[in-house]
C-alpha atoms as a PDB file:
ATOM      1  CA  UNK A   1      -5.206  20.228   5.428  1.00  0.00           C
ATOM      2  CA  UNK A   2      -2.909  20.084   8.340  1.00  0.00           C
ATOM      3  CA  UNK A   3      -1.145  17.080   9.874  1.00  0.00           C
ATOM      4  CA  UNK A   4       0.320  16.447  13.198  1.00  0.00           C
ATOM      5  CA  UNK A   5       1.862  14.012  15.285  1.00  0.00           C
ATOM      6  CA  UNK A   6      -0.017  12.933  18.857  1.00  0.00           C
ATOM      7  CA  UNK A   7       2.368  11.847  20.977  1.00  0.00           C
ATOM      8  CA  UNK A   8       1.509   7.935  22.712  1.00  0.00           C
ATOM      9  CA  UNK A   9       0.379   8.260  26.223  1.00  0.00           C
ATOM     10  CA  UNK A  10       2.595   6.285  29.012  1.00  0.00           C
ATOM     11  CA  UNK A  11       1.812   4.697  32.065  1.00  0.00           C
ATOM     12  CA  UNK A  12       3.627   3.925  34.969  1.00  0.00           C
ATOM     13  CA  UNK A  13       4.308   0.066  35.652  1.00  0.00           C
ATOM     14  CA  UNK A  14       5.669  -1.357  38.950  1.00  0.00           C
ATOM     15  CA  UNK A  15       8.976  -0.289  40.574  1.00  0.00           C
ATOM     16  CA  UNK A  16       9.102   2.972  38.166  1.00  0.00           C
ATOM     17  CA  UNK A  17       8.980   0.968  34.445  1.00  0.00           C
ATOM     18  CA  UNK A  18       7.004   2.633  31.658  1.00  0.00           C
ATOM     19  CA  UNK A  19       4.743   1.209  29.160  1.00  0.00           C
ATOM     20  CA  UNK A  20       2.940   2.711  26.136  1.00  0.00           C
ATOM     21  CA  UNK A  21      -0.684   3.103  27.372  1.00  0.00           C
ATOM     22  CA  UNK A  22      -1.829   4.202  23.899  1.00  0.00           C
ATOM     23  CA  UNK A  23      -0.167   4.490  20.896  1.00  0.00           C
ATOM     24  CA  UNK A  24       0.576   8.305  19.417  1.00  0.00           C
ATOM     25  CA  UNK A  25      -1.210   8.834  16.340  1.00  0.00           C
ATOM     26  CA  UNK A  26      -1.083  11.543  13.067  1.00  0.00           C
ATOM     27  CA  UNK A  27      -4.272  14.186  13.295  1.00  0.00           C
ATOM     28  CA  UNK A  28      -5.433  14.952   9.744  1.00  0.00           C
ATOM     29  CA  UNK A  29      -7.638  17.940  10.232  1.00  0.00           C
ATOM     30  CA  UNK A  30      -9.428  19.259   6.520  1.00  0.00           C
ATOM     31  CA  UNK A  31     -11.850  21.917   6.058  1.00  0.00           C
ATOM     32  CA  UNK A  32     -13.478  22.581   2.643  1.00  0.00           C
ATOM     33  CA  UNK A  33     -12.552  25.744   0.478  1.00  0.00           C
ATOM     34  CA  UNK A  34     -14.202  29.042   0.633  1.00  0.00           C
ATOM     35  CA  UNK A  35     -12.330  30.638  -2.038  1.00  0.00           C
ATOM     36  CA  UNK A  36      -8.913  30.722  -3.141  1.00  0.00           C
ATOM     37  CA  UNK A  37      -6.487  30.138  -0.140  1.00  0.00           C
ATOM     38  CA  UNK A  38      -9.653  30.621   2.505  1.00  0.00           C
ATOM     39  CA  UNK A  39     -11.176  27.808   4.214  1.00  0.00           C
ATOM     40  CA  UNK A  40     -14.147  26.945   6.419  1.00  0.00           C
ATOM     41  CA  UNK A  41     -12.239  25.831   9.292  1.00  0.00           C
ATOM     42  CA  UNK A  42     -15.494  26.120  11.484  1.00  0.00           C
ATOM     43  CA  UNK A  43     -16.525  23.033   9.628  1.00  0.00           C
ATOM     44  CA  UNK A  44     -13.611  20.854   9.992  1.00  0.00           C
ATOM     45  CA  UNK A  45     -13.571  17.582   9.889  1.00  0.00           C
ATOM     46  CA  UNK A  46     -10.616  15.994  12.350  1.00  0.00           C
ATOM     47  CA  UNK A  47      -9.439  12.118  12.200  1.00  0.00           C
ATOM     48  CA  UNK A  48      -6.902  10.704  14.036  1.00  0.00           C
ATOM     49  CA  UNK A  49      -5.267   7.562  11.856  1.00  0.00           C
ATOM     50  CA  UNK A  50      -3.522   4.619  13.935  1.00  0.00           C
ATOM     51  CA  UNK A  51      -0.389   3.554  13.334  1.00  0.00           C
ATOM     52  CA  UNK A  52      -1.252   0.581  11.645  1.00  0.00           C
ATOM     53  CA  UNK A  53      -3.983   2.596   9.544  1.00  0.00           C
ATOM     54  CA  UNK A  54      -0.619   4.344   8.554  1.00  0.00           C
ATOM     55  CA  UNK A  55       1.555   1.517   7.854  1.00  0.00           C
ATOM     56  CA  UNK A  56      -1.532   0.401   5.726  1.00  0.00           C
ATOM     57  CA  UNK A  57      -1.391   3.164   3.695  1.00  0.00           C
ATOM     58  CA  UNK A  58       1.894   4.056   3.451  1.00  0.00           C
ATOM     59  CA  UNK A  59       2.421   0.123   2.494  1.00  0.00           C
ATOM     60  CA  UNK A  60       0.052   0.736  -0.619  1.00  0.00           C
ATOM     61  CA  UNK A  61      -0.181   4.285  -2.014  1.00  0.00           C
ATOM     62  CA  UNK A  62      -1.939   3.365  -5.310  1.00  0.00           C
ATOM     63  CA  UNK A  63      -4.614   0.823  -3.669  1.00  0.00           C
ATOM     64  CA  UNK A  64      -7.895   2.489  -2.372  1.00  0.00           C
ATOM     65  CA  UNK A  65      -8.480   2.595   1.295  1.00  0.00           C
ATOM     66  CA  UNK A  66     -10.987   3.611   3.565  1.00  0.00           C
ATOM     67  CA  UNK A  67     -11.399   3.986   7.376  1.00  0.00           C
ATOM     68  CA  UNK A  68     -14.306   3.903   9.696  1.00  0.00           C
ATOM     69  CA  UNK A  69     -13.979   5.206  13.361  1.00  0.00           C
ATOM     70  CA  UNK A  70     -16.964   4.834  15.651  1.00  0.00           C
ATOM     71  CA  UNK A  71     -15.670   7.221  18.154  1.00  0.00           C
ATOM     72  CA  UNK A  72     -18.133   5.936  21.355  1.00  0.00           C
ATOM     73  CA  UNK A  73     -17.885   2.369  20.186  1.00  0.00           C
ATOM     74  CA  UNK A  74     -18.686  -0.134  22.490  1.00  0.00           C
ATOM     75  CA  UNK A  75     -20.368   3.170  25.318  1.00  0.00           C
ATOM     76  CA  UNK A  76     -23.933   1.863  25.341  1.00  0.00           C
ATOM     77  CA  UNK A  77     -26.623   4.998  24.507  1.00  0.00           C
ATOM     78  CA  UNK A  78     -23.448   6.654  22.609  1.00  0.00           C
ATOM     79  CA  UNK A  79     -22.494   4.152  20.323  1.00  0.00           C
ATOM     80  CA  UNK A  80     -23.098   5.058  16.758  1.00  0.00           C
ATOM     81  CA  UNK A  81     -23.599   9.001  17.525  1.00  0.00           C
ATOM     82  CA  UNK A  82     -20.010  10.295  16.086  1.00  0.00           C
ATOM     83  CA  UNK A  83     -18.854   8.808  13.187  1.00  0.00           C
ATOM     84  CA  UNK A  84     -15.817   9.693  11.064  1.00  0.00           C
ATOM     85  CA  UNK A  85     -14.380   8.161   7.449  1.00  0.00           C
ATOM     86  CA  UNK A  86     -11.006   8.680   5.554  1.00  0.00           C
ATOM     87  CA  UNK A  87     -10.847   7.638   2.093  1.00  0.00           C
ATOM     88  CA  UNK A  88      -7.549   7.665   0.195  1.00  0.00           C
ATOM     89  CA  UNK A  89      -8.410   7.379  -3.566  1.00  0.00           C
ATOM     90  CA  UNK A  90      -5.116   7.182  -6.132  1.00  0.00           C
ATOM     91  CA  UNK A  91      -5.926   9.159  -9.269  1.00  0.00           C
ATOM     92  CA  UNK A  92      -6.476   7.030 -12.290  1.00  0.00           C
ATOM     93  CA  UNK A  93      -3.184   7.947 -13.668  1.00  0.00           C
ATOM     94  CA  UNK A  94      -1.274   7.243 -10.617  1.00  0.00           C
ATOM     95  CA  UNK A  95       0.401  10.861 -10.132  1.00  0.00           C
ATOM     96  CA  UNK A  96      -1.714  12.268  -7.287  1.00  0.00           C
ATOM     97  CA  UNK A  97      -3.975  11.324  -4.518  1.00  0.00           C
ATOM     98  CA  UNK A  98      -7.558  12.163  -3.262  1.00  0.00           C
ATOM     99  CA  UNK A  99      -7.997  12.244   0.369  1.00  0.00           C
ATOM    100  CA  UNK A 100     -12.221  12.530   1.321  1.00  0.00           C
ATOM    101  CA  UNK A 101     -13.203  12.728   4.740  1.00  0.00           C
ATOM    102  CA  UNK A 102     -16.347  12.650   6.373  1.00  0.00           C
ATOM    103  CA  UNK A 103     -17.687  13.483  10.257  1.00  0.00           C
ATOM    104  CA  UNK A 104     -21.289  13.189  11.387  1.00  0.00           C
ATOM    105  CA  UNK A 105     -22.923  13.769  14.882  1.00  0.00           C
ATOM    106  CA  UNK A 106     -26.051  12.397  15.098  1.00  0.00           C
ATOM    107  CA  UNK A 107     -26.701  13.965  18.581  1.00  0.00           C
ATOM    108  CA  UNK A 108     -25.991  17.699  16.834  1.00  0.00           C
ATOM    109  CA  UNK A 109     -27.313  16.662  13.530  1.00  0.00           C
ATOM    110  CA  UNK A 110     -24.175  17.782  11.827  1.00  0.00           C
ATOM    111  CA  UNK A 111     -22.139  16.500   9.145  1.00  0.00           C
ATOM    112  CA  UNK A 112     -19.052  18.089   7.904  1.00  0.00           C
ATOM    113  CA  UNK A 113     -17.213  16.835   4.838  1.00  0.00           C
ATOM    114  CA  UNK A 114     -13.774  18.198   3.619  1.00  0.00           C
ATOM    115  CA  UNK A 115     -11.526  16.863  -0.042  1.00  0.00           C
ATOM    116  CA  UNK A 116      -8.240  17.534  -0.689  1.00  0.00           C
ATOM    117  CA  UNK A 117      -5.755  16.303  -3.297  1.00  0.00           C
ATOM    118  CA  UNK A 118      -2.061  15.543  -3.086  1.00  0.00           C
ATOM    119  CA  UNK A 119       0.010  15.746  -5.984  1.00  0.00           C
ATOM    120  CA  UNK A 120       2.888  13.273  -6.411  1.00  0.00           C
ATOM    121  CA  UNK A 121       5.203  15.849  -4.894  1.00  0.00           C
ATOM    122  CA  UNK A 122       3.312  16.572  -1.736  1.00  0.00           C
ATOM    123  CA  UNK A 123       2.855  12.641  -1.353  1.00  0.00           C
ATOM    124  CA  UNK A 124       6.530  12.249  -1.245  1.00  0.00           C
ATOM    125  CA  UNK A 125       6.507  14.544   2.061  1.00  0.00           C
ATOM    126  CA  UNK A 126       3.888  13.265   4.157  1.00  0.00           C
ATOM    127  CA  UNK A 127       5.195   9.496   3.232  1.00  0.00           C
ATOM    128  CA  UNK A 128       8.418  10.906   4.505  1.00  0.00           C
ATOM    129  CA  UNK A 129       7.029  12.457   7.568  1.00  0.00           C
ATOM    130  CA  UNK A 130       4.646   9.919   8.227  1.00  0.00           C
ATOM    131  CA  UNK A 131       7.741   6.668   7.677  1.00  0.00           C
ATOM    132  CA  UNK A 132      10.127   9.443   9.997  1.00  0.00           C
ATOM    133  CA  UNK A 133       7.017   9.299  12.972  1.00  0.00           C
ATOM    134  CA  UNK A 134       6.701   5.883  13.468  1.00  0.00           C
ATOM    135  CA  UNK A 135       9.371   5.258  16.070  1.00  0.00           C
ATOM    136  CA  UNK A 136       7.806   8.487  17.538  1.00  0.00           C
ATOM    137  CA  UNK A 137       4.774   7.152  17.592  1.00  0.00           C
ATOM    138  CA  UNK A 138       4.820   3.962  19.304  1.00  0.00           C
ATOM    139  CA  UNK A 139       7.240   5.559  21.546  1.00  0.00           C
ATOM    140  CA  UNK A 140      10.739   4.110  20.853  1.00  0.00           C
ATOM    141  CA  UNK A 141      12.055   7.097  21.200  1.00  0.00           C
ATOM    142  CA  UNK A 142      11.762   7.521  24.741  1.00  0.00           C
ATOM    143  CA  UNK A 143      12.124   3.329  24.955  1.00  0.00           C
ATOM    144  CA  UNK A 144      15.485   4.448  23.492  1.00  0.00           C
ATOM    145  CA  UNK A 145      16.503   6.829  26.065  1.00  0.00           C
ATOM    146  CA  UNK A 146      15.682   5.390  29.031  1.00  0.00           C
END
């Protein structure tokens, strides 16, 4: 699994203000195992969580959660074609995570799945990555500088 921050996109307002078109969001990008330390990354499956799908999470480790993105939602003839799921399971005994993610083109008549699991350890650094991206994110950063 890799993880990256997408930076928000800006737009330019009246008399040379800014203003956060979109909000940046974290890439999760999973591929499933071919053998030890090998993986299909031909198959990938790539999600990009919100920053309130974050905050969601991140608010409530040990509750499930799932999320549904409809990429060409609301594009009439598209809608419905490219669909994409994150579940976040919390093991029964609390100490590690289960991350399943799904994507599935109905125009290619592909479907890619990819699980990975996150020990307690590894949860502690993408919660700290995750809480240091959020001012990143939404862009205070640059709201900060300017």
């Amino acid at each position: 699994m890799t993880v990256r921050p997408v930076k928000p996109q800006w737009k330019i307002l009246d008399k040379g203000a800014y203003a956060v078109e979109r909000d940046g969001t974290i890439k999760f990008e999973m591929a499933t195992a071919l053998a030890e330390r090998r993986y299909n990354w031909d198959e990938k499956v790539m999600i990009f969580l919100s920053t309130s799908e974050l905050a969601t999470l991140m608010a409530a480790p040990q509750s499930e959660h799932q999320f549904y993105h409809d990429t060409f939602k609301g594009q009439p003839g598209r809608e419905g074609t490219l669909i994409k799921t994150f579940k976040w399971t919390p093991a029964p005994q609390g100490n590690a995570y289960f991350i399943n993610a799904s994507s599935e083109d109905k125009s290619a008549g592909t479907k890619y799945q990819a699980s990975v699991s996150l020990s307690a350890s590894e949860f502690y650094l993408l919660k700290k990555l995750i809480d240091h991206s959020f001012l990143y994110l939404l862009g205070w950063d640059a709201a900060l500088l300017r």
